[in-house]
N, C-alpha and C. Protein backbone atom coordinates (compact mmCIF):
# COMPACT_ATOMS: atom_id res chain seq x y z
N UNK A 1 -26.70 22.07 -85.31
CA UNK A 1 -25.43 22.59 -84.88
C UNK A 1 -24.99 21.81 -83.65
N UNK A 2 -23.69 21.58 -83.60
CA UNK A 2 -22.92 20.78 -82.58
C UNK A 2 -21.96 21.60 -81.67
N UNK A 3 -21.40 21.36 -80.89
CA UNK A 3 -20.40 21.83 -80.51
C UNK A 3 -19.74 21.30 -79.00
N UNK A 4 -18.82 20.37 -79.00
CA UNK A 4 -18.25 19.45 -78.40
C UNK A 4 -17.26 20.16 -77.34
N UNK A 5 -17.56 20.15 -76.12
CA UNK A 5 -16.86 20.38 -75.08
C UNK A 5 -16.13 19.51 -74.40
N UNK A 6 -14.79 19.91 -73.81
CA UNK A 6 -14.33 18.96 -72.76
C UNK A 6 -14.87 19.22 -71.79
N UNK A 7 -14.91 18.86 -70.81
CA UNK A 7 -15.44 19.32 -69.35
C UNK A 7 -14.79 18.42 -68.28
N UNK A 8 -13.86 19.12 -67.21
CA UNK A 8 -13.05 18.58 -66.18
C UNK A 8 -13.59 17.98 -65.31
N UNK A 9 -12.99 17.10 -64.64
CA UNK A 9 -13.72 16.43 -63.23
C UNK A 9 -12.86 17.09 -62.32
N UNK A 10 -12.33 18.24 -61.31
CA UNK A 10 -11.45 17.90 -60.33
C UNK A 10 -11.46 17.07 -59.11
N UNK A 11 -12.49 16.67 -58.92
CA UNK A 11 -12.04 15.52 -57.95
C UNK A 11 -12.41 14.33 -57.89
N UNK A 12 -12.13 13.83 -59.40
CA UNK A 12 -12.19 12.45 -60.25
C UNK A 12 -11.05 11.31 -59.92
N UNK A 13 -10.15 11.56 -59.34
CA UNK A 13 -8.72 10.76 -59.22
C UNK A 13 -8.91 9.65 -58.85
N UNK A 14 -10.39 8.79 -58.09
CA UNK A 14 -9.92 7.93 -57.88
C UNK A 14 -11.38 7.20 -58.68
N UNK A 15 -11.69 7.83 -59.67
CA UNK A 15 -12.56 6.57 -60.22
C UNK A 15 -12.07 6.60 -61.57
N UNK A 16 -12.76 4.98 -61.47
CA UNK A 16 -12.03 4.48 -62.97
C UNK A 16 -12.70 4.72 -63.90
N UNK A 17 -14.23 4.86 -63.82
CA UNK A 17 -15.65 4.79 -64.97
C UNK A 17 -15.10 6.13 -65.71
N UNK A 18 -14.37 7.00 -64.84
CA UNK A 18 -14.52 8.05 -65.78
C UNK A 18 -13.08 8.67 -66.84
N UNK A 19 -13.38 8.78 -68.22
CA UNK A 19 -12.47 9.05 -69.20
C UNK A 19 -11.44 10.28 -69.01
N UNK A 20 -10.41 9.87 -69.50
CA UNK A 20 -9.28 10.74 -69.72
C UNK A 20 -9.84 11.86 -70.81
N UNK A 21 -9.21 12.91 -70.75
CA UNK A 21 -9.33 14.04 -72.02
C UNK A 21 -8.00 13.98 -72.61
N UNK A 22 -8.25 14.98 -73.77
CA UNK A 22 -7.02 14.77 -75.41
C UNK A 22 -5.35 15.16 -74.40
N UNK A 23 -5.21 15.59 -73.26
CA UNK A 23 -3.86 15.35 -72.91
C UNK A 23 -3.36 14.67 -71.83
N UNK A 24 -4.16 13.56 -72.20
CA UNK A 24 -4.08 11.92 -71.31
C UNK A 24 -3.90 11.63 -69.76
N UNK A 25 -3.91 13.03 -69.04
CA UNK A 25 -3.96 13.25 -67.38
C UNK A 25 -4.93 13.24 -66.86
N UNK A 26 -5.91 14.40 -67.82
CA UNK A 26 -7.06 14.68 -66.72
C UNK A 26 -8.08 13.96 -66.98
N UNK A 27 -8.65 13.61 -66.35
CA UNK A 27 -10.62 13.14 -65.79
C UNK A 27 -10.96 14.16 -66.42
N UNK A 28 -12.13 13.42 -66.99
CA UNK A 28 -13.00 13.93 -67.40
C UNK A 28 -13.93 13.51 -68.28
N UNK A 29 -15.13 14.45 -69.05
CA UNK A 29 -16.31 14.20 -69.97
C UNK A 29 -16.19 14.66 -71.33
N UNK A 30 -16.67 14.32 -71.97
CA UNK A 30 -17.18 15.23 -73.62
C UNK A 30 -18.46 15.83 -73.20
N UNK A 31 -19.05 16.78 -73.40
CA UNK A 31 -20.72 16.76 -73.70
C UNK A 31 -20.52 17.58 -74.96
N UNK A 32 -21.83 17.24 -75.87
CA UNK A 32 -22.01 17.61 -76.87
C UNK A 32 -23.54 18.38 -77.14
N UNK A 33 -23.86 19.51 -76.84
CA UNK A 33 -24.92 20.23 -77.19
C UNK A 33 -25.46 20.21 -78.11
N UNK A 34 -26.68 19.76 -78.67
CA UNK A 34 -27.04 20.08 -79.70
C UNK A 34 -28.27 21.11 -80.18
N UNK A 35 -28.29 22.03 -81.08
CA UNK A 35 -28.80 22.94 -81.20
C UNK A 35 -29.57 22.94 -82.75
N UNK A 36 -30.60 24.04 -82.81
CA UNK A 36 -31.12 24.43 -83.72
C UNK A 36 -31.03 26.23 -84.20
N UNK A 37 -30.38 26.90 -85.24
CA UNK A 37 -30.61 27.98 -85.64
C UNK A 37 -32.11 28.41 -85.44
N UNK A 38 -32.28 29.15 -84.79
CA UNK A 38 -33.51 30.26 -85.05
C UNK A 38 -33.61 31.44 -85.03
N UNK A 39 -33.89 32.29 -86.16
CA UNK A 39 -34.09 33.49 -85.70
C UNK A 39 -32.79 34.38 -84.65
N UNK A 40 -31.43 33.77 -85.97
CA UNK A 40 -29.93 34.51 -85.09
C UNK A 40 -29.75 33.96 -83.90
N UNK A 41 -30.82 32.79 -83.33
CA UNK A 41 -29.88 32.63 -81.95
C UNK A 41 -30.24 30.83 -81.93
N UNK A 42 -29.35 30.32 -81.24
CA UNK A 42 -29.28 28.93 -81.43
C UNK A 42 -30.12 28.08 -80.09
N UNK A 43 -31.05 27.34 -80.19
CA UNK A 43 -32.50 27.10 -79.65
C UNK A 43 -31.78 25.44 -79.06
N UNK A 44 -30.97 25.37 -78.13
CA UNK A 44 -30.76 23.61 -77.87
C UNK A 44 -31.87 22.75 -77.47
N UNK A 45 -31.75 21.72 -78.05
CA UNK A 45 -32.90 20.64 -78.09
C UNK A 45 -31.94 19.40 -77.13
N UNK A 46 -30.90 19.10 -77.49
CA UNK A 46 -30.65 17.60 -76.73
C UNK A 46 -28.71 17.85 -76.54
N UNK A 47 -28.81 17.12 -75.10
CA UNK A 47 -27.30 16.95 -75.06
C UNK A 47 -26.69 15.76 -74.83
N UNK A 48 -25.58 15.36 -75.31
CA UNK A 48 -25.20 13.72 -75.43
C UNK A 48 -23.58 14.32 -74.31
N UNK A 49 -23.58 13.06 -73.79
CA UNK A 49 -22.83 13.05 -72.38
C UNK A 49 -21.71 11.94 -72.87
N UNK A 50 -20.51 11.75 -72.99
CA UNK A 50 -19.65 10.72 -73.37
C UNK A 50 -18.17 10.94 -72.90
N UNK A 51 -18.13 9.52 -71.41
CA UNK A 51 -17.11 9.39 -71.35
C UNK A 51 -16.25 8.12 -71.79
N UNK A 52 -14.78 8.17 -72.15
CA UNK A 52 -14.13 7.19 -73.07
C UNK A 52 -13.57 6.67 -71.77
């Protein structure tokens, strides 16, 4: 199981390394959690970090 977050920078404005989000103003990250079903509740194993 996946589930893809935006996540804000607010006081990102003056670097460049870091990516815009889907309404092209703000700074910011993706992270993407990844998980395993167990037993009704979801067990995360690894998270992937991606800025564009």
């Amino acid at each position: 199981m996946g589930d893809p977050t935006e996540i804000e920078r607010l006081r990102a404005k003056h670097t460049d390394y870091m990516g815009l989000l889907k309404d092209g103003k703000t700074r910011g990250f993706w992270l993407l959690p990844l998980a395993i079903p167990f037993r009704g509740r979801a067990i995360p194993f690894s998270f992937i970090c991606y800025s564009a």
